[in-house]
C-alpha atoms as a PDB file:
ATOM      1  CA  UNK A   1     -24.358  57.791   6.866  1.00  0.00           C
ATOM      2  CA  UNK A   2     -23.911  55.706   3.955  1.00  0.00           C
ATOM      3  CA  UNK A   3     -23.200  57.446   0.366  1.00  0.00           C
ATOM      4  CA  UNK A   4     -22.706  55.778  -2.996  1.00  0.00           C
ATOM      5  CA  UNK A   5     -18.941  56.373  -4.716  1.00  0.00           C
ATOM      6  CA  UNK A   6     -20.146  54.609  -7.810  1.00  0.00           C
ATOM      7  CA  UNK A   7     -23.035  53.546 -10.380  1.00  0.00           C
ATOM      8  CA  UNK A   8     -22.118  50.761 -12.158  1.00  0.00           C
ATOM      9  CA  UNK A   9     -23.958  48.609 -15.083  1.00  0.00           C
ATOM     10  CA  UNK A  10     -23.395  45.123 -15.361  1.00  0.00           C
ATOM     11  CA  UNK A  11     -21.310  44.156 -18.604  1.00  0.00           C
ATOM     12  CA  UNK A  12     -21.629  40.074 -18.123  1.00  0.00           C
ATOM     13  CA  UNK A  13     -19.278  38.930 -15.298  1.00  0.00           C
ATOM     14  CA  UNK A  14     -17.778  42.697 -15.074  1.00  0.00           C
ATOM     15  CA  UNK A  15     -18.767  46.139 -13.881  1.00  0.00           C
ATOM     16  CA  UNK A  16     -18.438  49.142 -15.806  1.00  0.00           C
ATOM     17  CA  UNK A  17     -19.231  52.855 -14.094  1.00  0.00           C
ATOM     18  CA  UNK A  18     -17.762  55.949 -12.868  1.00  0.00           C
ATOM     19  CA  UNK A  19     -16.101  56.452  -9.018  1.00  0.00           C
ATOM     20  CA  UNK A  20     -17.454  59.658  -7.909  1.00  0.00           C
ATOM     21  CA  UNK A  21     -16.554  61.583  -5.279  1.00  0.00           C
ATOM     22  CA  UNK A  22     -15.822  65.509  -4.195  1.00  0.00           C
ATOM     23  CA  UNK A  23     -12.879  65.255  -6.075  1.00  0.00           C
ATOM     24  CA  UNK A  24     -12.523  62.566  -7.903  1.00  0.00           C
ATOM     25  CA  UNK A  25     -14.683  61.130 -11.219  1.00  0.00           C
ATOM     26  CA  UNK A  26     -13.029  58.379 -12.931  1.00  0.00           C
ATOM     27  CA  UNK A  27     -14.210  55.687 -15.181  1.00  0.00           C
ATOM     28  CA  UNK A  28     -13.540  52.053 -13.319  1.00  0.00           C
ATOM     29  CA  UNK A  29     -14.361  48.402 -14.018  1.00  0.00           C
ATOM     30  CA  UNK A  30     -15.189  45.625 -11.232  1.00  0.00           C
ATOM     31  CA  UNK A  31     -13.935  42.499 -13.413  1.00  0.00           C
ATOM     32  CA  UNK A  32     -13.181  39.365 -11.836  1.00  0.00           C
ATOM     33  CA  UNK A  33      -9.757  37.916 -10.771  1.00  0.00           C
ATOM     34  CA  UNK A  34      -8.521  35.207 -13.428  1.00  0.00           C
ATOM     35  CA  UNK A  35      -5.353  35.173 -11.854  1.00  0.00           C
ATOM     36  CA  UNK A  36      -6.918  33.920  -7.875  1.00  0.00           C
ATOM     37  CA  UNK A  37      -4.929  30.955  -6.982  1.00  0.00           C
ATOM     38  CA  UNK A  38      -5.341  31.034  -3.298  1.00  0.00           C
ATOM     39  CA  UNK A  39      -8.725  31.122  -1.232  1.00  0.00           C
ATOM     40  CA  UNK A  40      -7.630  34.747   0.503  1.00  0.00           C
ATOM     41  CA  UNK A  41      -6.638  36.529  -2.918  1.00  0.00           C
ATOM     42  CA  UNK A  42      -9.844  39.084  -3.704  1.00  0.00           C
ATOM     43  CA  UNK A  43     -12.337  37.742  -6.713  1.00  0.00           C
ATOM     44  CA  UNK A  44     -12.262  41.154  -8.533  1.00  0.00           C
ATOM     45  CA  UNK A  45      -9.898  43.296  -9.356  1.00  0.00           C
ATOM     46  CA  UNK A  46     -10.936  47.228  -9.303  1.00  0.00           C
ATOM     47  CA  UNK A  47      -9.158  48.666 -12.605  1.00  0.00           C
ATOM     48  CA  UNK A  48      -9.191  52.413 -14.268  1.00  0.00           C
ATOM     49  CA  UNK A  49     -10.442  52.088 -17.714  1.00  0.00           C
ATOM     50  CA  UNK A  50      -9.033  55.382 -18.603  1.00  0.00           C
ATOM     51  CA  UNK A  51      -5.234  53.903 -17.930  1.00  0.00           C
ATOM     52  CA  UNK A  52      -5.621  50.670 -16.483  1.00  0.00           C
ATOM     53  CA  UNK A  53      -4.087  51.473 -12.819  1.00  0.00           C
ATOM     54  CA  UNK A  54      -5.599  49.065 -10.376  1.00  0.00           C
ATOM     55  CA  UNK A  55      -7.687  50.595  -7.864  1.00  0.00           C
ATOM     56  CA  UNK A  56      -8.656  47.978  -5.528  1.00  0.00           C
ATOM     57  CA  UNK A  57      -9.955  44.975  -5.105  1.00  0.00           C
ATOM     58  CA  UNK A  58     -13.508  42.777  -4.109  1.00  0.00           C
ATOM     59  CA  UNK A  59     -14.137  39.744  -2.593  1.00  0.00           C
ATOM     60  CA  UNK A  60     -17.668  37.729  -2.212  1.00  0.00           C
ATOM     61  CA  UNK A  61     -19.223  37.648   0.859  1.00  0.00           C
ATOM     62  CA  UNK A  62     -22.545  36.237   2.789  1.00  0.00           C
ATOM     63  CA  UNK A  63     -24.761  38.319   4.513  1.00  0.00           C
ATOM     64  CA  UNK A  64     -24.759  36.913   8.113  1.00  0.00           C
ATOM     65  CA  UNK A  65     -28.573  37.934   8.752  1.00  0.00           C
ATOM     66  CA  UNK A  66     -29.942  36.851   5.078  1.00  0.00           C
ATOM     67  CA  UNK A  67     -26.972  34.896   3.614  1.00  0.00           C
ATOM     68  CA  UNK A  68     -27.509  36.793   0.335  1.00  0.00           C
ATOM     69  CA  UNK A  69     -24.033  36.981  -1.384  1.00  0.00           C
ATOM     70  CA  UNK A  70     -22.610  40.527  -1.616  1.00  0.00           C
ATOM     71  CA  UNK A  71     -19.171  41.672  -2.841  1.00  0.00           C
ATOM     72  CA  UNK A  72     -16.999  43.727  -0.478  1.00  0.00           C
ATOM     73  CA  UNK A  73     -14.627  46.136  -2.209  1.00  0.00           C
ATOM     74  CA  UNK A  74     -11.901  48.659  -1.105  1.00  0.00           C
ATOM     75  CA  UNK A  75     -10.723  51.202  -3.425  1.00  0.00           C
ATOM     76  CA  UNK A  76      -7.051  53.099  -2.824  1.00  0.00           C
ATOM     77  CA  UNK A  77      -5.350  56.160  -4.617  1.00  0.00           C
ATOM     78  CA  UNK A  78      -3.495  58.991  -3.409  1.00  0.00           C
ATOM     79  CA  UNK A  79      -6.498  61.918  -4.612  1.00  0.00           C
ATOM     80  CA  UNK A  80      -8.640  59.989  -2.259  1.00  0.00           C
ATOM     81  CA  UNK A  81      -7.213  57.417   0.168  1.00  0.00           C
ATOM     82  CA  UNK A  82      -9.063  54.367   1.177  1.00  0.00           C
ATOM     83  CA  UNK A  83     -12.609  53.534   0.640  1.00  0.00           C
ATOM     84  CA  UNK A  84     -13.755  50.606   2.317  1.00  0.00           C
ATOM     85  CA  UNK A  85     -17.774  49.926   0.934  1.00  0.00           C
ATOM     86  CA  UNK A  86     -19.842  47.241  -0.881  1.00  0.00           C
ATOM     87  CA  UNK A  87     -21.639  46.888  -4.203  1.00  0.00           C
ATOM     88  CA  UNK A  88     -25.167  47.134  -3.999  1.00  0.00           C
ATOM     89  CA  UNK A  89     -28.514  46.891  -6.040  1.00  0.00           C
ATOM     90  CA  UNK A  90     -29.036  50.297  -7.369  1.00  0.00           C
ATOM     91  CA  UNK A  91     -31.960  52.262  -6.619  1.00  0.00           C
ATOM     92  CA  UNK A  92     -35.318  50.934  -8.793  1.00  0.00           C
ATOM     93  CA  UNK A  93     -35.725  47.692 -10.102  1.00  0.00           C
ATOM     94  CA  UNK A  94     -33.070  47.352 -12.711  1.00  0.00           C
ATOM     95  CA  UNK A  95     -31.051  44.519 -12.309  1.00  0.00           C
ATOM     96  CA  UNK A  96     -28.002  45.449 -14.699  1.00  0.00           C
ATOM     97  CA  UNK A  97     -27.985  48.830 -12.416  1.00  0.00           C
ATOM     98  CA  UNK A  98     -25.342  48.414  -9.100  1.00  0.00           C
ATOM     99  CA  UNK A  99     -23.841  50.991  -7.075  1.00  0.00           C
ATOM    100  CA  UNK A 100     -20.684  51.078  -4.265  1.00  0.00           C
ATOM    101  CA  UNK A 101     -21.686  52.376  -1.406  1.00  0.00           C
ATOM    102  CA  UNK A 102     -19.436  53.459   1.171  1.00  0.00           C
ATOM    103  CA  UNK A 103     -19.908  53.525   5.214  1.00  0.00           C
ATOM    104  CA  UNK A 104     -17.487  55.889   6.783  1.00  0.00           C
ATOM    105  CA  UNK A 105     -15.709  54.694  10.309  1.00  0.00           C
ATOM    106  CA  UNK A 106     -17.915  56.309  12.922  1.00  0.00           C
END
């Protein structure tokens, strides 16, 4: 079952929310990666903006049944491991609204 980690709002090229889980609620940022030099480094960079430590990273992606462009994240910290998900339109219409959802293994 899929379950969103995160709400985000979109901040121009960057986005700003809180990581949420059981035991975890931290304020992040999705901002991209002006640093990339190489077609396999990610496109964002997944930072705390409490303290700056660098959560994880994103990369763009295509949909292989639509070809809509998604970004495909994976978060890491010792309270809660590895989260492997993708950001997604938020509930509702909003368009400045996104949220990480995450798809545990089977």
């Amino acid at each position: 079952m899929a379950t969103t980690v995160a709400n985000l709002t979109v901040k121009g090229d960057t986005l700003e929310g809180t990581l949420a889980t059981l035991t975890v609620s931290a304020p992040i940022a999705i901002i991209p990666n002006g640093r990339k030099a190489k077609e396999s480094e990610p496109d964002y960079r997944i930072v705390s903006r409490k303290n700056g430590y660098e959560l994880g990273a994103g990369w763009k992606k295509f949909s292989q049944a639509t070809g809509a462009e998604y970004v495909s994240v994976v978060l890491s910290a010792p309270e809660f491991g590895t989260i492997y998900g993708n950001v997604a339109n938020a509930p509702g219409d909003d368009p400045s609204k996104k949220v990480i959802i995450w798809n545990p293994p089977a």
